[in-house]
Protein backbone atom coordinates (compact mmCIF):
# COMPACT_ATOMS: atom_id res chain seq x y z
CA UNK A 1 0.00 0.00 0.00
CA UNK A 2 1.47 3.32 -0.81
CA UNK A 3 0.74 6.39 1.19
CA UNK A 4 2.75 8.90 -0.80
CA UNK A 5 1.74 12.20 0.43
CA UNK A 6 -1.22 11.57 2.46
CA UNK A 7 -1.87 12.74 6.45
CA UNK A 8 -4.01 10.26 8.53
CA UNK A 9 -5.47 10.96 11.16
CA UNK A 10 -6.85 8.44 13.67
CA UNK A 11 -8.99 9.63 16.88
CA UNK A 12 -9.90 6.65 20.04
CA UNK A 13 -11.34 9.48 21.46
CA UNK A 14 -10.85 13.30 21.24
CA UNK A 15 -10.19 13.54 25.00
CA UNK A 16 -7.84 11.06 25.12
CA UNK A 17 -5.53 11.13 21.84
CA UNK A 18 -4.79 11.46 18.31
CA UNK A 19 -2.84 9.66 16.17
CA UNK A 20 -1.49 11.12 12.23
CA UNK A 21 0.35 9.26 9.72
CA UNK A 22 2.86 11.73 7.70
CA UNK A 23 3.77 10.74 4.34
CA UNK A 24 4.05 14.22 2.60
CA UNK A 25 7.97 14.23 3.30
CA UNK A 26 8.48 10.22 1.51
CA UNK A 27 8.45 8.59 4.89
CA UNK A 28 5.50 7.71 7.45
CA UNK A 29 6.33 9.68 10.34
CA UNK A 30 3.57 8.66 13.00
CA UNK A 31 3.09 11.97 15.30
CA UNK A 32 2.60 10.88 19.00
CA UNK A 33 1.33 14.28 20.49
CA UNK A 34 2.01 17.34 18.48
CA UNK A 35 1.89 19.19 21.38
CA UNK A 36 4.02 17.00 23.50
CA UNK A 37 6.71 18.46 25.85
CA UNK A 38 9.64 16.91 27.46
CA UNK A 39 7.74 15.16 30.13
CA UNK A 40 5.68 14.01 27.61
CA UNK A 41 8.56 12.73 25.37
CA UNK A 42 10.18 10.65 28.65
CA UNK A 43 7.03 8.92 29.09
CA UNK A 44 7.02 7.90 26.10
CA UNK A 45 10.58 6.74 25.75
CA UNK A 46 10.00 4.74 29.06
CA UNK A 47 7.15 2.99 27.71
CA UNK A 48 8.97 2.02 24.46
CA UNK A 49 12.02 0.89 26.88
CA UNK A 50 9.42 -1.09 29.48
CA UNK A 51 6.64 -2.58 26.11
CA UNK A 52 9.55 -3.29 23.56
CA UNK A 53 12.96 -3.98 25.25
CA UNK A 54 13.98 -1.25 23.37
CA UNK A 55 17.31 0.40 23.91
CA UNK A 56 18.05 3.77 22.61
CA UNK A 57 21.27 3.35 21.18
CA UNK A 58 22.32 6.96 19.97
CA UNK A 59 20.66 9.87 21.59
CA UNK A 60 20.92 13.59 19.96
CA UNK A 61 19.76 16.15 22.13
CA UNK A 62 19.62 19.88 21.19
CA UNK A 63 18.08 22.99 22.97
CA UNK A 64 14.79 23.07 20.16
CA UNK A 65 14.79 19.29 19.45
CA UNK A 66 16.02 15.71 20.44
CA UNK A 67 16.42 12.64 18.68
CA UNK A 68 16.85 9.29 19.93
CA UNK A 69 18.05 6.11 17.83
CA UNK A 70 16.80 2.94 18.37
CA UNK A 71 15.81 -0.72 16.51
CA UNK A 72 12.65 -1.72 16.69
CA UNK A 73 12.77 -5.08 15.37
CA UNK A 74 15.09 -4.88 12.30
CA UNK A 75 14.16 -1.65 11.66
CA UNK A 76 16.17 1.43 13.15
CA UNK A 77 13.73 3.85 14.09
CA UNK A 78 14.24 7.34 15.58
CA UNK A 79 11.78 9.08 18.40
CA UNK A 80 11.78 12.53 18.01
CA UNK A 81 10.74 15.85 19.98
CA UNK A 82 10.38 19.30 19.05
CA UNK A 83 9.41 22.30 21.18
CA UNK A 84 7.44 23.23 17.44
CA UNK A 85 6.21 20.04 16.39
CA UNK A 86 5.89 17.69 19.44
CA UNK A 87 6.73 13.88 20.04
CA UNK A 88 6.82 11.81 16.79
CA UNK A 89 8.55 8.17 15.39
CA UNK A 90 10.13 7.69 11.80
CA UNK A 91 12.35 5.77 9.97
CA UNK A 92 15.84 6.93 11.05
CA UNK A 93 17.05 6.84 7.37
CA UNK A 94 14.47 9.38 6.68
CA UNK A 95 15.31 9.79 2.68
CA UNK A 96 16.32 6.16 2.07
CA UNK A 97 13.13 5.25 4.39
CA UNK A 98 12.20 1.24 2.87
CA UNK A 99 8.58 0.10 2.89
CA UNK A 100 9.46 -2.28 5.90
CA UNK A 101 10.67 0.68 7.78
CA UNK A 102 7.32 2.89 7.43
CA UNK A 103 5.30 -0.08 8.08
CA UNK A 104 7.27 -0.69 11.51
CA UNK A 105 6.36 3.18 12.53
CA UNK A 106 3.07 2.22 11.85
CA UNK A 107 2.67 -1.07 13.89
CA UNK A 108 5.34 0.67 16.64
CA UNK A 109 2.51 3.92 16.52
CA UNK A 110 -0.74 1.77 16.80
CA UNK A 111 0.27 -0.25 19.69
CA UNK A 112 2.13 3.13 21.35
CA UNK A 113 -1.56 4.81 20.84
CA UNK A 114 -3.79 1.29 22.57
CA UNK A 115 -1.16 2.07 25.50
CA UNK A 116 -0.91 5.64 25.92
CA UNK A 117 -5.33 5.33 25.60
CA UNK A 118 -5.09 2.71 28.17
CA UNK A 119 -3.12 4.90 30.93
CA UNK A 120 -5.68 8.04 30.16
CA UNK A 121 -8.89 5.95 30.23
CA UNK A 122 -7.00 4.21 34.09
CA UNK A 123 -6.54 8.00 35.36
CA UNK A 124 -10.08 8.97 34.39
CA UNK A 125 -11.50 5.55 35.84
C-alpha cells in the first residue's frame, strides 16, 4: 500500500488522543502528540524501553529538538521531539526510508496509541 503524500489521522477518542500518519515528506512519520513536551517525550521513551525492550542506542539532544536512535525489530527507528512540532517516530534513514521501515512506525505507533489510551482511560476511571 502506498501512502505517498497523504496525512491520517486516527482519533480513540478526542479527550484522550490522536494519532497522524505523515507521508508528505516520503516517509510515514507517525506523530505521538504534536503538542508533547519533554515530560511528555520521557514517558514515552519509558514505555517504548518497558513494552519493547527497546534500547536507545544513539541519543541527539539539542536545545529546540532531540532525537533518539533505536531498533525496533530490524528496523532502526528514531523518536523525536520538538518544542514546534511535538513527540513523533520515523524511519531513522528518513530519505532512504524502505517500505518495511514505514510499516514498523506504523505497527510501533498503533500499539504506542492502545497504550498511551489505556493509561488516560486508568486515570479517568
Amino acid at each position: 500500500m502506498q501512502l505517498s503524500g497523504l496525512i491520517y489521522c486516527l482519533t480513540v477518542n478526542p479527550i484522550e488522543m490522536s494519532l497522524t500518519l505523515r507521508t508528505t515528506l516520503g516517509f510515514t512519520e507517525a506523530v505521538i502528540d504534536d503538542d508533547g513536551g519533554l515530560k511528555r517525550f520521557y514517558q514515552i521513551a519509558d514505555m517504548l524501553s518497558d513494552l519493547f525492550n527497546i534500547k536507545f542506542i544513539n541519543k541527539e539532544d539539542d536545545f529546540d529538538a532531540i532525537n533518539w536512535h533505536f531498533n525496533f525489530g530490524h528496523r532502526l527507528l528514531t523518536l523525536h521531539y520538538s518544542i514546534y512540532n511535538g513527540i513523533s517516530v520515523f524511519p531513522s534513514k528518513t530519505k532512504d526510508a524502505k517500505k518495511r521501515d514505514n510499516k514498523a512506525v506504523v505497527e510501533l505507533a498503533s500499539v504506542l496509541e492502545q497504550k498511551l489510551s489505556d493509561n488516560v482511560s486508568r486515570k479517568t476511571a
